[in-house]
N, C-alpha and C. Protein backbone atom coordinates (compact mmCIF):
# COMPACT_ATOMS: atom_id res chain seq x y z
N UNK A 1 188.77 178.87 84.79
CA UNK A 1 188.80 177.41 84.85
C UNK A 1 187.38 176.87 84.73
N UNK A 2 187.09 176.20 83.50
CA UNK A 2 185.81 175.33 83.75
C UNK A 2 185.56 174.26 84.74
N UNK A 3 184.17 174.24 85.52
CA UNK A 3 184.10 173.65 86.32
C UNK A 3 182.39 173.01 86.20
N UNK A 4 182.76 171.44 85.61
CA UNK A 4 181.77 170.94 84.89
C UNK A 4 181.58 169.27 85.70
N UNK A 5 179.99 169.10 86.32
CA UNK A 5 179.61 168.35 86.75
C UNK A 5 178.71 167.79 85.84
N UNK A 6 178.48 166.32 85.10
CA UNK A 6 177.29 166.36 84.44
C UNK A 6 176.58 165.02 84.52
N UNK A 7 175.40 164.92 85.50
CA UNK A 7 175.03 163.61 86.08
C UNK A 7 174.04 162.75 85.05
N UNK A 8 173.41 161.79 85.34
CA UNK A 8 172.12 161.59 84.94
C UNK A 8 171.00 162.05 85.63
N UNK A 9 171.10 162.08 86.97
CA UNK A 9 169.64 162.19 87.83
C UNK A 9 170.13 162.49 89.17
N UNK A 10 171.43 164.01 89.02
CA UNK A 10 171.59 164.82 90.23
C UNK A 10 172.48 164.15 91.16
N UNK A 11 171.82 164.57 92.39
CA UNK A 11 173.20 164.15 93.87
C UNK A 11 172.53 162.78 94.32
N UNK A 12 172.07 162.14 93.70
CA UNK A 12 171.81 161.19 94.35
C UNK A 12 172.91 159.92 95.02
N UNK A 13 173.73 160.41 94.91
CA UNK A 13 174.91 159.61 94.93
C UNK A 13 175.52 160.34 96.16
N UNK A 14 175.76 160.31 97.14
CA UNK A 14 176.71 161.13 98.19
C UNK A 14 178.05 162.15 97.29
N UNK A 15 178.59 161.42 96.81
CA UNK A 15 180.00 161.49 96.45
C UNK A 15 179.24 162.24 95.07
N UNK A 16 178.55 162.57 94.47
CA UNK A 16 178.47 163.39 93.25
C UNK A 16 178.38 164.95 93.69
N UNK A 17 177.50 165.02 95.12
CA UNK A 17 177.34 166.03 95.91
C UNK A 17 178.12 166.46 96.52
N UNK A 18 179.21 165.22 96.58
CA UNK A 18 180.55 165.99 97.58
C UNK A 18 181.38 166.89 96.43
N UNK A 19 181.24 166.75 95.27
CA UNK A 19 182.40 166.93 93.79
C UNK A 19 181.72 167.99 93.87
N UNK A 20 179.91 168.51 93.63
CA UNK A 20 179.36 169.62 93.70
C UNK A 20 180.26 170.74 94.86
N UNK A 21 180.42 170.61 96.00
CA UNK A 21 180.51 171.13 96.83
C UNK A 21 182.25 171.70 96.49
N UNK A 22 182.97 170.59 96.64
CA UNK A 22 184.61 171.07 96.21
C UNK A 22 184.43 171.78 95.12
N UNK A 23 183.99 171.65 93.68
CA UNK A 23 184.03 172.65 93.02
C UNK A 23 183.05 173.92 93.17
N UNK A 24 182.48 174.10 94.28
CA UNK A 24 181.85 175.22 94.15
C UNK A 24 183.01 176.41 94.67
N UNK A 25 184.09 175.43 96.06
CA UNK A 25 185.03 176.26 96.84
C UNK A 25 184.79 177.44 97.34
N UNK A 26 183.24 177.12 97.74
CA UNK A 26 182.84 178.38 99.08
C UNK A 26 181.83 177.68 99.59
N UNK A 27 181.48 178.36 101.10
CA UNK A 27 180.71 177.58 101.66
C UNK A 27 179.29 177.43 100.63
N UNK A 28 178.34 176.41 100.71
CA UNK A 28 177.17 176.30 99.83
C UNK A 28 176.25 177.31 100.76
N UNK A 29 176.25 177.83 101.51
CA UNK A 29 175.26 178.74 101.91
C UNK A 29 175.87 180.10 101.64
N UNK A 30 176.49 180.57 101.14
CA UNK A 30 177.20 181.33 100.76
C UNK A 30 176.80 181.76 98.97
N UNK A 31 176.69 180.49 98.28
CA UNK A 31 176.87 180.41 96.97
C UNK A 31 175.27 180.92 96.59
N UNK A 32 175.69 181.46 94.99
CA UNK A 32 173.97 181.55 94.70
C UNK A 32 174.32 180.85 93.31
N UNK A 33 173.10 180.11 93.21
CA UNK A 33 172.59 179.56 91.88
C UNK A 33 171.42 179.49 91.06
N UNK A 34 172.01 179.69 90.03
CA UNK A 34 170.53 179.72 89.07
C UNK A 34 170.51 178.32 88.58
N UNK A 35 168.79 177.90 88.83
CA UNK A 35 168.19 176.94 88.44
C UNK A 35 167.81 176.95 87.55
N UNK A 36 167.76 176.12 86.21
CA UNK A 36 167.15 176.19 84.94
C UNK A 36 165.99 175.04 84.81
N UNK A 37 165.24 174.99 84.45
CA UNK A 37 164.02 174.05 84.66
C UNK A 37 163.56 173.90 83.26
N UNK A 38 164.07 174.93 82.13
CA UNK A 38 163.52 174.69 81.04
C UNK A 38 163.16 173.22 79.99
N UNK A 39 164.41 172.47 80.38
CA UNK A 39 164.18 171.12 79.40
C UNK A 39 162.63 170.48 80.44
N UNK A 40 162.46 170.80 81.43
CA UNK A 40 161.24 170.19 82.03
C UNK A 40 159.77 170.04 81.29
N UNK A 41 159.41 170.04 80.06
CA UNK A 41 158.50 170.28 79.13
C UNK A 41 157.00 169.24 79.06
N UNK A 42 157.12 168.76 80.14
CA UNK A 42 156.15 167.61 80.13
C UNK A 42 155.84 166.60 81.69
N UNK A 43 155.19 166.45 81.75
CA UNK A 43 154.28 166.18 83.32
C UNK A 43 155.85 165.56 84.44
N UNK A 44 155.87 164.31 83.18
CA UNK A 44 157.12 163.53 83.65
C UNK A 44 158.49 164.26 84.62
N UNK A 45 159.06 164.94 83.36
CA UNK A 45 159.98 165.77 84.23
C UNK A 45 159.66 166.56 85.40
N UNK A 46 158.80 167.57 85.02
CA UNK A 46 158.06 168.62 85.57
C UNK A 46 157.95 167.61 87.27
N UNK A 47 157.69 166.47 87.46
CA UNK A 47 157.61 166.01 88.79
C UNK A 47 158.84 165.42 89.40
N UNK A 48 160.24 165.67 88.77
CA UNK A 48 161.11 165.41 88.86
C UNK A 48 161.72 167.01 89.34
N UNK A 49 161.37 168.29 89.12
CA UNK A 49 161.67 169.25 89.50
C UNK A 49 162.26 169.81 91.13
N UNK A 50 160.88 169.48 92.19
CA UNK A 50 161.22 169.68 93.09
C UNK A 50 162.39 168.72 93.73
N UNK A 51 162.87 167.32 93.43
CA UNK A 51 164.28 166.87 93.53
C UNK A 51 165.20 167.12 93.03
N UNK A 52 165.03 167.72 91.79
CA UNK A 52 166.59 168.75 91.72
C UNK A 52 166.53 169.75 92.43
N UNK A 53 165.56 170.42 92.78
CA UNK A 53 165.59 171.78 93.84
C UNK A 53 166.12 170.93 95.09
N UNK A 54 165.64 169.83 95.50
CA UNK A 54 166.58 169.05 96.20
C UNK A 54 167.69 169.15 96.60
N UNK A 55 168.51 169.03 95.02
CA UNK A 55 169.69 168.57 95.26
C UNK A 55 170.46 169.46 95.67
N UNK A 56 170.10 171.09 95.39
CA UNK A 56 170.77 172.16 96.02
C UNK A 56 170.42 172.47 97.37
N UNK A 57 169.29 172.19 98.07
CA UNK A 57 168.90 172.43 99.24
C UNK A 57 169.80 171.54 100.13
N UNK A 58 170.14 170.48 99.48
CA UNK A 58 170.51 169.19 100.25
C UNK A 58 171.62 169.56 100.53
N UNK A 59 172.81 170.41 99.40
CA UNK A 59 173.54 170.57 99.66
C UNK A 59 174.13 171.61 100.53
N UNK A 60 173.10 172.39 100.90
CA UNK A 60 173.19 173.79 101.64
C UNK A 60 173.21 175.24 101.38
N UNK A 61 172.72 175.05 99.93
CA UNK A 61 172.40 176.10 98.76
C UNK A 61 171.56 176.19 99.46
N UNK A 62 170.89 177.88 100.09
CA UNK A 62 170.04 178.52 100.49
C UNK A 62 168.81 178.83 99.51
N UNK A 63 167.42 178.34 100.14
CA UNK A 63 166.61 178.79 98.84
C UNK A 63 166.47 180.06 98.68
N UNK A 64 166.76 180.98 99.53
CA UNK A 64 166.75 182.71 99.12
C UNK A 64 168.07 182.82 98.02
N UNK A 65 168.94 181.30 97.78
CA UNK A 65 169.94 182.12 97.00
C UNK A 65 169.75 181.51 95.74
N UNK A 66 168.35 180.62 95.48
CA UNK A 66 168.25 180.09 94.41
C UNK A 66 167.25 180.52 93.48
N UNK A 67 167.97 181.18 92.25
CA UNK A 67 166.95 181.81 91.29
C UNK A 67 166.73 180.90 90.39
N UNK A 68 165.45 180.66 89.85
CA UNK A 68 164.68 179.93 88.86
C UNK A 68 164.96 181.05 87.62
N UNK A 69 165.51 180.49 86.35
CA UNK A 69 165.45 181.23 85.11
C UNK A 69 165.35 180.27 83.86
N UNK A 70 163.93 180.33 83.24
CA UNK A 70 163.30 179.37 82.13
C UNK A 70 164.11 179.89 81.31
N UNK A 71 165.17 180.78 81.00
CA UNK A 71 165.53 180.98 79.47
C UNK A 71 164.84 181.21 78.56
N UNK A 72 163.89 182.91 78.95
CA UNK A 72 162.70 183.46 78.43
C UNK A 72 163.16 184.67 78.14
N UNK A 73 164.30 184.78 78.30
CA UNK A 73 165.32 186.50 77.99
C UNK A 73 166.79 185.95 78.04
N UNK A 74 167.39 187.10 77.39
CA UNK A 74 168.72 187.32 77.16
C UNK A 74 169.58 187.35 78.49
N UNK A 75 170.56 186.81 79.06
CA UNK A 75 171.17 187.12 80.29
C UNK A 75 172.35 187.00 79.49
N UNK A 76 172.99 188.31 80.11
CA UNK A 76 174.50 188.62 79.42
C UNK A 76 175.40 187.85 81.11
N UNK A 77 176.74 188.05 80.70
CA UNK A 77 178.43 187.17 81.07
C UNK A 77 178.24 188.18 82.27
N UNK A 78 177.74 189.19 82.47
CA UNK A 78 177.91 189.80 83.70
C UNK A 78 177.20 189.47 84.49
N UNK A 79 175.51 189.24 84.16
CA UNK A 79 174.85 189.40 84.64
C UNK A 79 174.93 187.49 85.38
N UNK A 80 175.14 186.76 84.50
CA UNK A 80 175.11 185.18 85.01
C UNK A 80 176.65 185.32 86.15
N UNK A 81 177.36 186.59 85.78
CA UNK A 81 178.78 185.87 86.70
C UNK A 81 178.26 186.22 87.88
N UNK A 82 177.41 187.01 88.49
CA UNK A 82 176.93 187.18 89.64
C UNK A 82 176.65 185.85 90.29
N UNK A 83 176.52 184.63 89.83
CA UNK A 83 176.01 183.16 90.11
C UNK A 83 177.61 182.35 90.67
N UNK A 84 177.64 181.56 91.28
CA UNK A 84 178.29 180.41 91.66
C UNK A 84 177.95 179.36 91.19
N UNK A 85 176.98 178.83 90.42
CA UNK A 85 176.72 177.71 90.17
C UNK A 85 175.60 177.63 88.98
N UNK A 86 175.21 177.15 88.47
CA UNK A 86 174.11 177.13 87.12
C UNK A 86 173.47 175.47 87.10
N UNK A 87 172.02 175.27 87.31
CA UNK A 87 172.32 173.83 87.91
C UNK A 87 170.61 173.27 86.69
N UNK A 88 171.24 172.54 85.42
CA UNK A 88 170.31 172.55 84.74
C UNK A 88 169.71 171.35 84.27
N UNK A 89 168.25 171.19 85.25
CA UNK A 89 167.90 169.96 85.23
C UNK A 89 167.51 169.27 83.48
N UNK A 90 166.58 168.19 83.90
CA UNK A 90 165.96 167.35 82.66
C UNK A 90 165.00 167.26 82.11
N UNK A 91 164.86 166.57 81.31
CA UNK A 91 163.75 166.86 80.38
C UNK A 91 163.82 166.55 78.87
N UNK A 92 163.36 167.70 78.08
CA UNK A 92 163.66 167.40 76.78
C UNK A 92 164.91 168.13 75.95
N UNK A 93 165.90 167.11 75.45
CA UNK A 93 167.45 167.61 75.66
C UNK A 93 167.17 169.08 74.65
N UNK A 94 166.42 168.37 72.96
CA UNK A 94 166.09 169.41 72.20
C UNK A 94 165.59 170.42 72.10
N UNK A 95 164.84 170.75 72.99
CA UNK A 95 163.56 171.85 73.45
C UNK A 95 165.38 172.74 74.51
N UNK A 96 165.72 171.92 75.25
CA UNK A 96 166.56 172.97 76.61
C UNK A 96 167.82 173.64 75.40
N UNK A 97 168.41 172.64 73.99
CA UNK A 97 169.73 173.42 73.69
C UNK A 97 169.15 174.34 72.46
N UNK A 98 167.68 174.40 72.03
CA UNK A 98 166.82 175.06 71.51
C UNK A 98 167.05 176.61 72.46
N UNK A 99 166.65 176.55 73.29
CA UNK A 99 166.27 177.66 74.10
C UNK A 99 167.78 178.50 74.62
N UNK A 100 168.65 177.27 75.28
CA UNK A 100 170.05 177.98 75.11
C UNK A 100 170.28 178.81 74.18
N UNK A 101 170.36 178.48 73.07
CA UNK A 101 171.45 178.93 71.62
C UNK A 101 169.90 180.37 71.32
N UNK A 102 168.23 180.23 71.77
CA UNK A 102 167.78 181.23 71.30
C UNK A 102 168.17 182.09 71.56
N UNK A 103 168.44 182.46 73.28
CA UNK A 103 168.12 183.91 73.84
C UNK A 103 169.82 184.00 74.26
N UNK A 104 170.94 183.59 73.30
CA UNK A 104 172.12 183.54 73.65
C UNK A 104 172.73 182.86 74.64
N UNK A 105 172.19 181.88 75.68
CA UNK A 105 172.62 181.42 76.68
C UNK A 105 174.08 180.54 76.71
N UNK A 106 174.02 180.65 75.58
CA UNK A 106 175.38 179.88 75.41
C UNK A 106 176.58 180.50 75.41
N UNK A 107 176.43 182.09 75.02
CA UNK A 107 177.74 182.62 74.72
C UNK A 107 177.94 183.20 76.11
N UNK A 108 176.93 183.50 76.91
CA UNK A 108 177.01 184.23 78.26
C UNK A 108 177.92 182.76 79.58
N UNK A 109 177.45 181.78 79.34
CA UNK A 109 177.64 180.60 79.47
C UNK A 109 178.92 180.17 79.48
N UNK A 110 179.36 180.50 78.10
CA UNK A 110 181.14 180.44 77.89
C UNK A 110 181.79 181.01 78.99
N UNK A 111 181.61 182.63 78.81
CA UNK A 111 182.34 183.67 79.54
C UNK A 111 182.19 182.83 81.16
N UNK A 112 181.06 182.74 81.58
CA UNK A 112 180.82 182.57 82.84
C UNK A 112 181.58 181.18 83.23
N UNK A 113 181.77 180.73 82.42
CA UNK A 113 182.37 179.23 82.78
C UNK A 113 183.98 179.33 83.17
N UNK A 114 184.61 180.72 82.14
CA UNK A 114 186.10 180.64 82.25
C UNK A 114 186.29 181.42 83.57
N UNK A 115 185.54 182.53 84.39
CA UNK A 115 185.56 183.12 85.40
C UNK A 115 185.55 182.46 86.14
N UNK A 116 184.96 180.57 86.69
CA UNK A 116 184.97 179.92 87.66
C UNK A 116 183.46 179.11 87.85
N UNK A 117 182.38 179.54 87.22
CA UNK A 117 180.90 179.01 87.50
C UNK A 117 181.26 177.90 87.14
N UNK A 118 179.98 177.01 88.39
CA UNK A 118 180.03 176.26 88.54
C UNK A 118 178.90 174.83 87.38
N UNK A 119 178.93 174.51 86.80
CA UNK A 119 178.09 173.81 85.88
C UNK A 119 177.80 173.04 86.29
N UNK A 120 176.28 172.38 86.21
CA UNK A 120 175.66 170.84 87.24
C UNK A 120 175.15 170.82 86.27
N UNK A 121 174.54 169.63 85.12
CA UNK A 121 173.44 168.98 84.34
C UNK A 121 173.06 167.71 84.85
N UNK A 122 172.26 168.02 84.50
CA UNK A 122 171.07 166.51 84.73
C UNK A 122 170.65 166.06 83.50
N UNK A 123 170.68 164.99 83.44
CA UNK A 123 170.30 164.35 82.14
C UNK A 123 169.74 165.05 80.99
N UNK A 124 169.35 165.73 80.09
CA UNK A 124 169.03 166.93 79.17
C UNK A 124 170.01 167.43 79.56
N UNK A 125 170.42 168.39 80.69
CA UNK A 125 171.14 169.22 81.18
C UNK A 125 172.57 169.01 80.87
N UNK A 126 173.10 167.99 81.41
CA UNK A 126 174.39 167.07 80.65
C UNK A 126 174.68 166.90 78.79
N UNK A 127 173.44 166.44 78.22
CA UNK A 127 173.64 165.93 77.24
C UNK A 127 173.47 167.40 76.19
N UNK A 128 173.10 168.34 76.73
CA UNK A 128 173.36 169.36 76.18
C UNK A 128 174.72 169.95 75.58
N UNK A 129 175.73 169.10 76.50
CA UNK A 129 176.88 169.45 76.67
C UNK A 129 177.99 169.07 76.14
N UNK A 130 177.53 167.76 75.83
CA UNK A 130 178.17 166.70 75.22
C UNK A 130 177.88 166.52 73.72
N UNK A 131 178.79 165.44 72.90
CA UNK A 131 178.75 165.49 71.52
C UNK A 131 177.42 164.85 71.15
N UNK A 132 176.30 164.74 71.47
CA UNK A 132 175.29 164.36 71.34
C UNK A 132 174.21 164.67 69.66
N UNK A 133 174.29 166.02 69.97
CA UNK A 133 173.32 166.77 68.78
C UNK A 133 174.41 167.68 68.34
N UNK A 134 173.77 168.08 67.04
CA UNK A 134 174.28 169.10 66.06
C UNK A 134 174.67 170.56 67.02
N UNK A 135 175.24 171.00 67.24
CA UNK A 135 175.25 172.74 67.76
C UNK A 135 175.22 172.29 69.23
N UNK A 136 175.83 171.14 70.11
CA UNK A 136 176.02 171.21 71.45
C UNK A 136 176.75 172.07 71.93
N UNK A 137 176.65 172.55 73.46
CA UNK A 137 177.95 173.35 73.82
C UNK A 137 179.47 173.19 73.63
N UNK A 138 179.49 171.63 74.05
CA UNK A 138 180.98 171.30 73.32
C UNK A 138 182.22 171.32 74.56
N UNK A 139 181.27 170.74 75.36
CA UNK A 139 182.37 171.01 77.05
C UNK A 139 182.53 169.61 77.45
N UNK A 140 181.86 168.46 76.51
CA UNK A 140 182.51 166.86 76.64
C UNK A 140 182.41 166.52 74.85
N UNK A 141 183.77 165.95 74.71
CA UNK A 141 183.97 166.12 73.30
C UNK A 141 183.16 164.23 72.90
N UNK A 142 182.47 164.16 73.59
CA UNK A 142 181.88 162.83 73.57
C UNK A 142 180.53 163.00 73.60
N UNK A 143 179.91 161.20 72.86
CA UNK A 143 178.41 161.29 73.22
C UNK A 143 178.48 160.78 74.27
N UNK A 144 177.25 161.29 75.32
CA UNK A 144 176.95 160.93 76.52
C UNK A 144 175.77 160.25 76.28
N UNK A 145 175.36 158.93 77.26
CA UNK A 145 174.11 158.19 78.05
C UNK A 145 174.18 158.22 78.93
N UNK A 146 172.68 158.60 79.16
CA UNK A 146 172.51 158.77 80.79
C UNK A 146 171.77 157.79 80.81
N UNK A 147 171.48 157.38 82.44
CA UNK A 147 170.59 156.54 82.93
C UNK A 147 170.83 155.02 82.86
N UNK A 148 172.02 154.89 82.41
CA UNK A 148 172.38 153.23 82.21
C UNK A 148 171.94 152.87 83.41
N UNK A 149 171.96 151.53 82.67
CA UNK A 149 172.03 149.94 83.94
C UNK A 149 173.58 149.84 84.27
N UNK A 150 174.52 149.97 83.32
CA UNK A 150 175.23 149.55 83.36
C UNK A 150 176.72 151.06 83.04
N UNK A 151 177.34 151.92 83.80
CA UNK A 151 178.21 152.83 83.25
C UNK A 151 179.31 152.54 83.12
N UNK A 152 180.09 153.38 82.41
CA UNK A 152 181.62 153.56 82.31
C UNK A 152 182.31 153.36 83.31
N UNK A 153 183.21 152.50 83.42
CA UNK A 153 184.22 152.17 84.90
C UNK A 153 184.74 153.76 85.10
N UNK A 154 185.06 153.94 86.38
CA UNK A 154 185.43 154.85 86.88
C UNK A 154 186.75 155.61 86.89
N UNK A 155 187.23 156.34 86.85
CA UNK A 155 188.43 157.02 86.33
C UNK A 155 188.55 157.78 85.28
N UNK A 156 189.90 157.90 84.39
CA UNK A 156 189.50 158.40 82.77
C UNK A 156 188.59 158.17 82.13
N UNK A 157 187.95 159.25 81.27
CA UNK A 157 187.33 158.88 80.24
C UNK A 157 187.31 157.99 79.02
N UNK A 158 186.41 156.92 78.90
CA UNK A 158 186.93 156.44 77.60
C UNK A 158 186.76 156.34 76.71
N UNK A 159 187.55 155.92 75.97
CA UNK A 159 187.45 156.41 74.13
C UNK A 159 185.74 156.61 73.65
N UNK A 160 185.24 157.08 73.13
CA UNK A 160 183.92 156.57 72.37
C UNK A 160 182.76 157.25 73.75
N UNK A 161 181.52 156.64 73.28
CA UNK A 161 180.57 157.35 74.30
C UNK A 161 180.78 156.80 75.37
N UNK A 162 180.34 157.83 76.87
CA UNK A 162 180.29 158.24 77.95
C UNK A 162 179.31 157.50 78.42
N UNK A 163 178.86 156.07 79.39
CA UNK A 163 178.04 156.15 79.68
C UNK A 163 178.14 156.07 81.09
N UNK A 164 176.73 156.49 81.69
CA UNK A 164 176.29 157.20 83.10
C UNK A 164 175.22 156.23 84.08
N UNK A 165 175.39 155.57 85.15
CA UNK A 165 174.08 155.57 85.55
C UNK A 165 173.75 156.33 86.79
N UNK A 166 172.78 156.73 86.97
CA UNK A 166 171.97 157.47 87.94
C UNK A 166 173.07 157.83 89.23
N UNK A 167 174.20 157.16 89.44
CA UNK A 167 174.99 157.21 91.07
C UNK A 167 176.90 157.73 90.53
N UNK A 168 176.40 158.02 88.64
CA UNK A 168 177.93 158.24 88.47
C UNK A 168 177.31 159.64 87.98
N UNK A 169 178.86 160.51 87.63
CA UNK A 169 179.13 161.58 87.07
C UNK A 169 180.10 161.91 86.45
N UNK A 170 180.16 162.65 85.71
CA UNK A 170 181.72 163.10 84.81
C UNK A 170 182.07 164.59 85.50
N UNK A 171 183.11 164.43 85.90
CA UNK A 171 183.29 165.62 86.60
C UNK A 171 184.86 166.23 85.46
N UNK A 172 184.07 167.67 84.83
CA UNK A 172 185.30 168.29 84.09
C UNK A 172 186.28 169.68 84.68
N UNK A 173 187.39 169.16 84.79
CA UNK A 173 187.88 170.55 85.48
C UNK A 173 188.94 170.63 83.85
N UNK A 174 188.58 172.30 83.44
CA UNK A 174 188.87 172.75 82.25
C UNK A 174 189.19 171.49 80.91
N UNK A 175 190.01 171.00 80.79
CA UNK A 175 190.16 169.94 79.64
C UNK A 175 190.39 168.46 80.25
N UNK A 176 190.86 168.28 81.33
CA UNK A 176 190.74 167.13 82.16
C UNK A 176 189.16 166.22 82.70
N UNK A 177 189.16 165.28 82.70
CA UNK A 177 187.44 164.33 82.65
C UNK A 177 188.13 163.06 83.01
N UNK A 178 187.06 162.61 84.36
CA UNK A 178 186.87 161.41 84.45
C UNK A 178 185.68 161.48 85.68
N UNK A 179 185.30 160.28 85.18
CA UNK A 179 184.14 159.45 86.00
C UNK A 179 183.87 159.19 87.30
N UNK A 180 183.48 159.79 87.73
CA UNK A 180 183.30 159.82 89.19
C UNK A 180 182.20 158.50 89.86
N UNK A 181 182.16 158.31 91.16
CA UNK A 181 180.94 157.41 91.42
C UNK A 181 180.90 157.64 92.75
């Protein structure tokens, strides 16, 4: 079952963190996750980092259970299913689905997704995911915006692009999507 969270700018929202937590369905100190930091490519993001490390601490993700992986090697479907969660912040969307699709992260990604892992994006992280660019993953059959002033009312998804601001999320369980807040 895919289990797909995809924010603009993390748990900042109570209730985006509570959706984190139900779909993780074990205790969060329990769970381990890999952090991806790669779309972080520039000062900007890069100081936005330690609040997504945040957002797992906040939630009770143990930092002994949180591995940092830039997507600088190959990680095969076995080796990621060892994870509960995959939590991939922001930055630059092109540079992060660059680096996915280099070192295979995408196909390991698949596998790991139908076993139960848990998927979190953050703005890059999200839009990776979505119908955005050429060769996305393809796990929201829509373009996504993040960061609105203004998002998508809450519930189903609707027709056409996805938009997000900072306190909503699209929460996907396998082919089912809607808008969380």
């Amino acid at each position: 079952m895919r289990k797909i969270l995809l924010t603009s700018a993390g748990f900042e929202n109570p209730s985006v963190q509570h959706c984190f937590l139900e779909l993780l369905r074990k205790p969060a100190s329990e769970a381990r996750a890999l952090f991806i930091p790669t779309a972080a490519i520039d000062e900007d993001a890069k100081a936005v980092l330690p609040k997504c490390r945040g957002d797992l601490l906040g939630a009770g993700v143990l930092p002994e259970r949180i591995t940092d992986f830039d997507l600088d090697r190959e990680m095969d479907a076995d080796e990621l299913g060892g994870y509960d969660a995959v939590y991939f912040c922001g930055g630059s969307t092109e540079h992060l689905l660059e680096r996915v699709k280099a070192v295979g992260f995408d196909r390991a990604l698949d596998a790991a997704l139908e076993r139960g892992l848990v998927y979190v994006g953050v703005s890059a992280g999200s839009i990776i995911s979505a119908g955005n660019l050429p060769g996305n993953l393809g796990y929201l059959p829509r373009k996504l915006e993040v960061h609105c002033e203004s998002g998508s009312p809450r519930g189903p998804l609707p027709k056409g692009t996805v938009y997000l601001t900072n306190a909503q999320a699209v929460k996907v369980l396998d082919e089912d999507a809607e808008i969380i807040e």
